[in-house]
C-alpha atoms as a PDB file:
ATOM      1  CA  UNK A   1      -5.808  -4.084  12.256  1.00  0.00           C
ATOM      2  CA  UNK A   2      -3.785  -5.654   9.743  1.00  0.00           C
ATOM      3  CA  UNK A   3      -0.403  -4.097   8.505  1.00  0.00           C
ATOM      4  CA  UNK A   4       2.385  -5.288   5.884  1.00  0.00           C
ATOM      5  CA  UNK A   5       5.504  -6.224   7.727  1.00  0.00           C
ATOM      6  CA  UNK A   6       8.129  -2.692   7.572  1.00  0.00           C
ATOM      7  CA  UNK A   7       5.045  -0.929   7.016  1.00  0.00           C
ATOM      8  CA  UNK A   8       3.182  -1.887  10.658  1.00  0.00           C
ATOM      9  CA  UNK A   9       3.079   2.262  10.796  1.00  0.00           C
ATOM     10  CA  UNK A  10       1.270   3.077   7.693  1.00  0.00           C
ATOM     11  CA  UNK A  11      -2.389   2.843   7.181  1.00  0.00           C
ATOM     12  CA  UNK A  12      -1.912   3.744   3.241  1.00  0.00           C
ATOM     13  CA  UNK A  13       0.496   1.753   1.199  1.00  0.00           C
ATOM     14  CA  UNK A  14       0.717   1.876  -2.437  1.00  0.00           C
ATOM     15  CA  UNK A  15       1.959  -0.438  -4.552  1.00  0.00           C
ATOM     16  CA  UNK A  16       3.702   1.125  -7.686  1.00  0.00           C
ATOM     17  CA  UNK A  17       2.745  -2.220 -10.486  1.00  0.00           C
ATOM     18  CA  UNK A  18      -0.511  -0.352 -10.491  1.00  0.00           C
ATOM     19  CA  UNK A  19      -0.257   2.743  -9.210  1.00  0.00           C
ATOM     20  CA  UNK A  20      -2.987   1.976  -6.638  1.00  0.00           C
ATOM     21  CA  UNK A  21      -3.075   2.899  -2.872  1.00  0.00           C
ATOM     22  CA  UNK A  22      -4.542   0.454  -0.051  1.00  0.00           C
ATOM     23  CA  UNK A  23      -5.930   1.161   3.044  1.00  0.00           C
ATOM     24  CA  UNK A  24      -4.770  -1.318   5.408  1.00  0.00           C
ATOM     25  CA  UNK A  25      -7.621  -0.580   7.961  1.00  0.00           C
ATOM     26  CA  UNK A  26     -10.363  -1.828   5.133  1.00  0.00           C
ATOM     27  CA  UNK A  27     -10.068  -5.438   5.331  1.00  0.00           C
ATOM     28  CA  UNK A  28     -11.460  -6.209   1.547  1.00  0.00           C
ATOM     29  CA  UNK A  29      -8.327  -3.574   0.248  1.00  0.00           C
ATOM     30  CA  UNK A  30      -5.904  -5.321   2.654  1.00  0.00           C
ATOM     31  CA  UNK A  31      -6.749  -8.884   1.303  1.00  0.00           C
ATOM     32  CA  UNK A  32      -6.666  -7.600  -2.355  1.00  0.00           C
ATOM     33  CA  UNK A  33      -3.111  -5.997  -1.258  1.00  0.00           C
ATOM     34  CA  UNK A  34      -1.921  -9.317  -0.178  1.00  0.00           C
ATOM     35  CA  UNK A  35      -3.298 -11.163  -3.288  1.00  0.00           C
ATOM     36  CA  UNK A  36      -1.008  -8.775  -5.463  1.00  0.00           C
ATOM     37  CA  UNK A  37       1.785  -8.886  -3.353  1.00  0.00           C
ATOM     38  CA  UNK A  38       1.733 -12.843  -3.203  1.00  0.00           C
ATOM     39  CA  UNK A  39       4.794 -14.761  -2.142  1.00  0.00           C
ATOM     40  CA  UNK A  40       6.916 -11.911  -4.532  1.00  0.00           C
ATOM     41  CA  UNK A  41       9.750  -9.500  -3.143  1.00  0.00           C
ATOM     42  CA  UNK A  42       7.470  -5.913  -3.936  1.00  0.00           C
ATOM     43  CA  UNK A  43       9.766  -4.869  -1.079  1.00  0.00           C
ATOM     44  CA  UNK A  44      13.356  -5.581  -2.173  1.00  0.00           C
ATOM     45  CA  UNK A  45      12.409  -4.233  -5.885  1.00  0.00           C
ATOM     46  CA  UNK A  46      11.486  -1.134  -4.162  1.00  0.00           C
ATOM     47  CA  UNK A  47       7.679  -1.551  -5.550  1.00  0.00           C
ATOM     48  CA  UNK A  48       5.921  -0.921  -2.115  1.00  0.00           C
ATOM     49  CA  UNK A  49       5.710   2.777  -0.715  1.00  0.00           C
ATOM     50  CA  UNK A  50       4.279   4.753   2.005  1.00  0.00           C
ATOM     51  CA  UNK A  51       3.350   7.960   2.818  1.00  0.00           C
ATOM     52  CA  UNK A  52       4.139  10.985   4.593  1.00  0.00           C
ATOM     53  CA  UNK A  53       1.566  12.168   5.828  1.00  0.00           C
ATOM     54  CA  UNK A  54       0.059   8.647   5.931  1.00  0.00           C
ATOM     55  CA  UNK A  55      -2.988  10.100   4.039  1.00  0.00           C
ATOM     56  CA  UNK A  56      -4.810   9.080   1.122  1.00  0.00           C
ATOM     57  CA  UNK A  57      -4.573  12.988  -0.073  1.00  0.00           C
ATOM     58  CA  UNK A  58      -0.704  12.212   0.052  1.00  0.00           C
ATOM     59  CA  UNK A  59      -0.869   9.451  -2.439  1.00  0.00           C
ATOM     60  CA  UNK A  60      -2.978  11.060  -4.971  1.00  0.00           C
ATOM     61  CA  UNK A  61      -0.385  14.354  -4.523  1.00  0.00           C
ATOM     62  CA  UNK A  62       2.142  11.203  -5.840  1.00  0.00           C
ATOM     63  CA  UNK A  63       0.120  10.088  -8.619  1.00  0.00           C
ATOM     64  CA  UNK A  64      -1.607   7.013  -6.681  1.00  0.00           C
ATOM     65  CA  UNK A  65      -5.031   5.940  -7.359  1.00  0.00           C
ATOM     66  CA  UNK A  66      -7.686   4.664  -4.164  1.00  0.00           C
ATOM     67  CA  UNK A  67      -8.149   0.612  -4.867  1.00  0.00           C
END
């Protein structure tokens, strides 16, 4: 199980460039997360977000797309 690090707890994390939520369990959507997210700080430009519930259903209630 891969997970970004301050988000070990969150199976869905979108990233708000795109509008797009990744499932961290699917490995192909956790690679293309990384890929994005490069060597850039998503994090401190508050660009990265999670979800409570940490559901899919959650994301699209904020306007995220599935990858």
């Amino acid at each position: 199980m891969n997970r970004l690090n301050r988000f070990e707890h969150h199976r869905y994390v979108g990233l708000r460039l795109n509008m797009k939520v990744y499932d961290c369990d699917n490995q192909s959507q956790f690679d293309q997360l990384n890929n994005k997210i490069g060597d850039s700080d998503y994090l401190g430009l508050n660009l990265i977000q999670s979800f409570s519930p940490d559901s899919v259903d959650e994301a699209k209630n904020r306007g995220f797309k599935p990858a």
